[in-house]
Protein backbone atom coordinates (compact mmCIF):
# COMPACT_ATOMS: atom_id res chain seq x y z
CA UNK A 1 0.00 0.00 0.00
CA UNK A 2 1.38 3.20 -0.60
CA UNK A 3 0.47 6.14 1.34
CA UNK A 4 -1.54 8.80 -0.10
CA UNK A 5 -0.26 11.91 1.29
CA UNK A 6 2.60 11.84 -2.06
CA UNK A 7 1.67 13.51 -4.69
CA UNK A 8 -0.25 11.78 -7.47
CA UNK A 9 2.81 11.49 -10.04
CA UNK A 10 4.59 10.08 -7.40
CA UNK A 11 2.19 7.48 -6.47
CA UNK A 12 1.46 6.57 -10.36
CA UNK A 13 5.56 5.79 -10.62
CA UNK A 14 5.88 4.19 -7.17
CA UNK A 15 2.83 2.32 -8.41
CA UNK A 16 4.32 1.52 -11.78
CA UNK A 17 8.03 0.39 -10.33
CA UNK A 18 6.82 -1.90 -7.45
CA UNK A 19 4.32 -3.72 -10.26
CA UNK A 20 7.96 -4.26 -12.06
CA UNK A 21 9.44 -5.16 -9.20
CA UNK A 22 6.86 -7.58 -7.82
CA UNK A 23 6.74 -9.20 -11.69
CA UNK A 24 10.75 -9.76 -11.96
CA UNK A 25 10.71 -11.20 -7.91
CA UNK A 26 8.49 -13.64 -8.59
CA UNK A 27 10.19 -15.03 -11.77
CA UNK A 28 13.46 -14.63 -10.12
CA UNK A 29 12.24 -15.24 -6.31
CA UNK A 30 16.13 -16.26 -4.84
CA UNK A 31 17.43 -13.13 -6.77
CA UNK A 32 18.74 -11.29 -3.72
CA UNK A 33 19.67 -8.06 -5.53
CA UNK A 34 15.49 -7.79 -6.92
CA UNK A 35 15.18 -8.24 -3.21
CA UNK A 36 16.88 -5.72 -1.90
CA UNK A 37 15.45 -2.78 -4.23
CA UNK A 38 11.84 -4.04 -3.79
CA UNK A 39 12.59 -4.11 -0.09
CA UNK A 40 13.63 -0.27 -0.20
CA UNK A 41 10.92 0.27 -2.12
CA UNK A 42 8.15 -0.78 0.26
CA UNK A 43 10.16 0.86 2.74
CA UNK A 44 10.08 4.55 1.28
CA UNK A 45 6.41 3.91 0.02
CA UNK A 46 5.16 3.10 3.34
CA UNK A 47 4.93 -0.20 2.69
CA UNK A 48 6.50 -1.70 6.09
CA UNK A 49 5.03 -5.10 7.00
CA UNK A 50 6.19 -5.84 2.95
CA UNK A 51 9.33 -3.95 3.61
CA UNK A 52 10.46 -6.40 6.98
CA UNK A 53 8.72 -9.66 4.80
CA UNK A 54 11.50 -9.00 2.21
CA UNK A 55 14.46 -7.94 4.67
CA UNK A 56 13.39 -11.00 6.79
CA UNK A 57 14.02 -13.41 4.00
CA UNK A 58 17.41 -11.06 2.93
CA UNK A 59 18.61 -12.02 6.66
CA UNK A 60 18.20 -15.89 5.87
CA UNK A 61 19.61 -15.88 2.44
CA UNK A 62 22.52 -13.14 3.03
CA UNK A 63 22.99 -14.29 6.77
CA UNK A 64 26.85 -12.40 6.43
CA UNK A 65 25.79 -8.93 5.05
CA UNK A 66 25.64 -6.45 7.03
CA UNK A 67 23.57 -4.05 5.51
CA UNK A 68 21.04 -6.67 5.05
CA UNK A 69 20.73 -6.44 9.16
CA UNK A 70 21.09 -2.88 9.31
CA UNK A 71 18.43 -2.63 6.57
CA UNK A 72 16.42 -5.41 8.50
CA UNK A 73 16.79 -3.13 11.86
CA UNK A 74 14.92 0.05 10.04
CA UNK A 75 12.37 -2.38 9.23
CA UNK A 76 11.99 -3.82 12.44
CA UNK A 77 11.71 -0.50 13.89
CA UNK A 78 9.35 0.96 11.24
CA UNK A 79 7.46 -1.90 12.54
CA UNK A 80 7.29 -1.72 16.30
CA UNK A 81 9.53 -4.18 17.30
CA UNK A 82 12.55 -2.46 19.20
CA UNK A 83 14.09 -5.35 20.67
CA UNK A 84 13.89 -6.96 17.54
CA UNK A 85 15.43 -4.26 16.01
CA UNK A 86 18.20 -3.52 18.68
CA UNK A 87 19.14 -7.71 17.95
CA UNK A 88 19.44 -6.75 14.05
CA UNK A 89 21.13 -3.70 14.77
CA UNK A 90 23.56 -5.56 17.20
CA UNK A 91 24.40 -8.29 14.27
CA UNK A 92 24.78 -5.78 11.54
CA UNK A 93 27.32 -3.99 13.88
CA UNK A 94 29.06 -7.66 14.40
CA UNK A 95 29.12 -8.01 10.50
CA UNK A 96 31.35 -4.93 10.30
CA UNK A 97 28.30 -2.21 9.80
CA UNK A 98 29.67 1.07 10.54
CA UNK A 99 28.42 4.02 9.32
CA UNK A 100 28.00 5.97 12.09
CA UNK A 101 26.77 9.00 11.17
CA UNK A 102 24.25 7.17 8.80
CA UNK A 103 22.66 5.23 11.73
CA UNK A 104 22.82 8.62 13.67
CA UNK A 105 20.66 10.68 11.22
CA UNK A 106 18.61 7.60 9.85
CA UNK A 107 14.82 8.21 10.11
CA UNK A 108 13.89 4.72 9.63
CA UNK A 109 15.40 4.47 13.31
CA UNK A 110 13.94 7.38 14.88
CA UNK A 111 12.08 5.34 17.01
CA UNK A 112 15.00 4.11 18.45
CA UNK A 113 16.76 6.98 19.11
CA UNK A 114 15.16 7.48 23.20
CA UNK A 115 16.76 3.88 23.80
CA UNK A 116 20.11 3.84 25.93
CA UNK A 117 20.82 1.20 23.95
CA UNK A 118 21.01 2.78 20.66
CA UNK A 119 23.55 5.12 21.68
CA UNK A 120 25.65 2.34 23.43
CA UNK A 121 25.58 0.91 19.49
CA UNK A 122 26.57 4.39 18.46
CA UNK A 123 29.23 4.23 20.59
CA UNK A 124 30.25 0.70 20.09
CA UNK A 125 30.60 1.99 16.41
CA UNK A 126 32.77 5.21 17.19
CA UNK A 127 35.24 3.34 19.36
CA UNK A 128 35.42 0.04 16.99
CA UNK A 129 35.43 1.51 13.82
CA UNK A 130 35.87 5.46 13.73
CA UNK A 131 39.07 5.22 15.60
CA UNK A 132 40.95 2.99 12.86
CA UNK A 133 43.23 4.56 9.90
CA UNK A 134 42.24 5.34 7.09
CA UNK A 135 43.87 2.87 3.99
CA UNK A 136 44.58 5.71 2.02
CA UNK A 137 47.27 6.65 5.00
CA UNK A 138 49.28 3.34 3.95
């Protein structure tokens, strides 16, 4: 479903892309790339229970990607499910996720943002990752 407060050319090519999207995903249903756009693309239309289905079978099938749990996190959030979210959040982190400043300004995790435990993740983040050279110095 895809909220109406867009404006109508917007909602005629959201319409017209996720109708591609859905067509190629179910002729191609293990293609994890399809996946991932149709995922962000129920995400930004408003689409969220669609949005976490999709990121929920990315997290099986991609079980090593991190931005598949990161992007499973927003979900979970958009959704309602903090703890679920914080677990995601905590395995994308693992995986080597570390864009802090992304996860920082995110909206998708607004919901999150109240939490001590999203700024002990911010922090896990800064120290483990932030504080490391950059390659180019080598």
């Amino acid at each position: 479903m895809i909220p109406t407060d867009k404006q109508p050319e917007e909602l005629r090519e959201n319409k017209k892309e996720l109708e591609f999207l859905q067509a190629i995903a179910r002729r191609l249903p293990e293609d994890t790339d399809v996946m991932r756009v149709l995922g962000d693309l129920y995400t930004r239309t408003g689409a969220y229970a669609d949005g976490l289905r999709v990121d929920e079978r990315l997290s099986r099938l991609c079980a090593e990607d991190p931005v598949v749990w990161y992007n499973l996190a927003c979900s979970l959030a958009l959704s309602d499910r903090p703890d679920d979210a914080f677990d995601a959040l905590n395995r994308a982190v693992e995986l080597g996720y570390n864009d802090y400043d992304g996860m920082k300004k995110d909206p998708d995790l607004a919901s999150l943002h109240g939490d001590a435990r999203f700024e002990s993740i911010l922090e896990w983040i800064y120290s483990a990752f932030e504080q490391m050279p950059d390659c180019e110095e080598f």
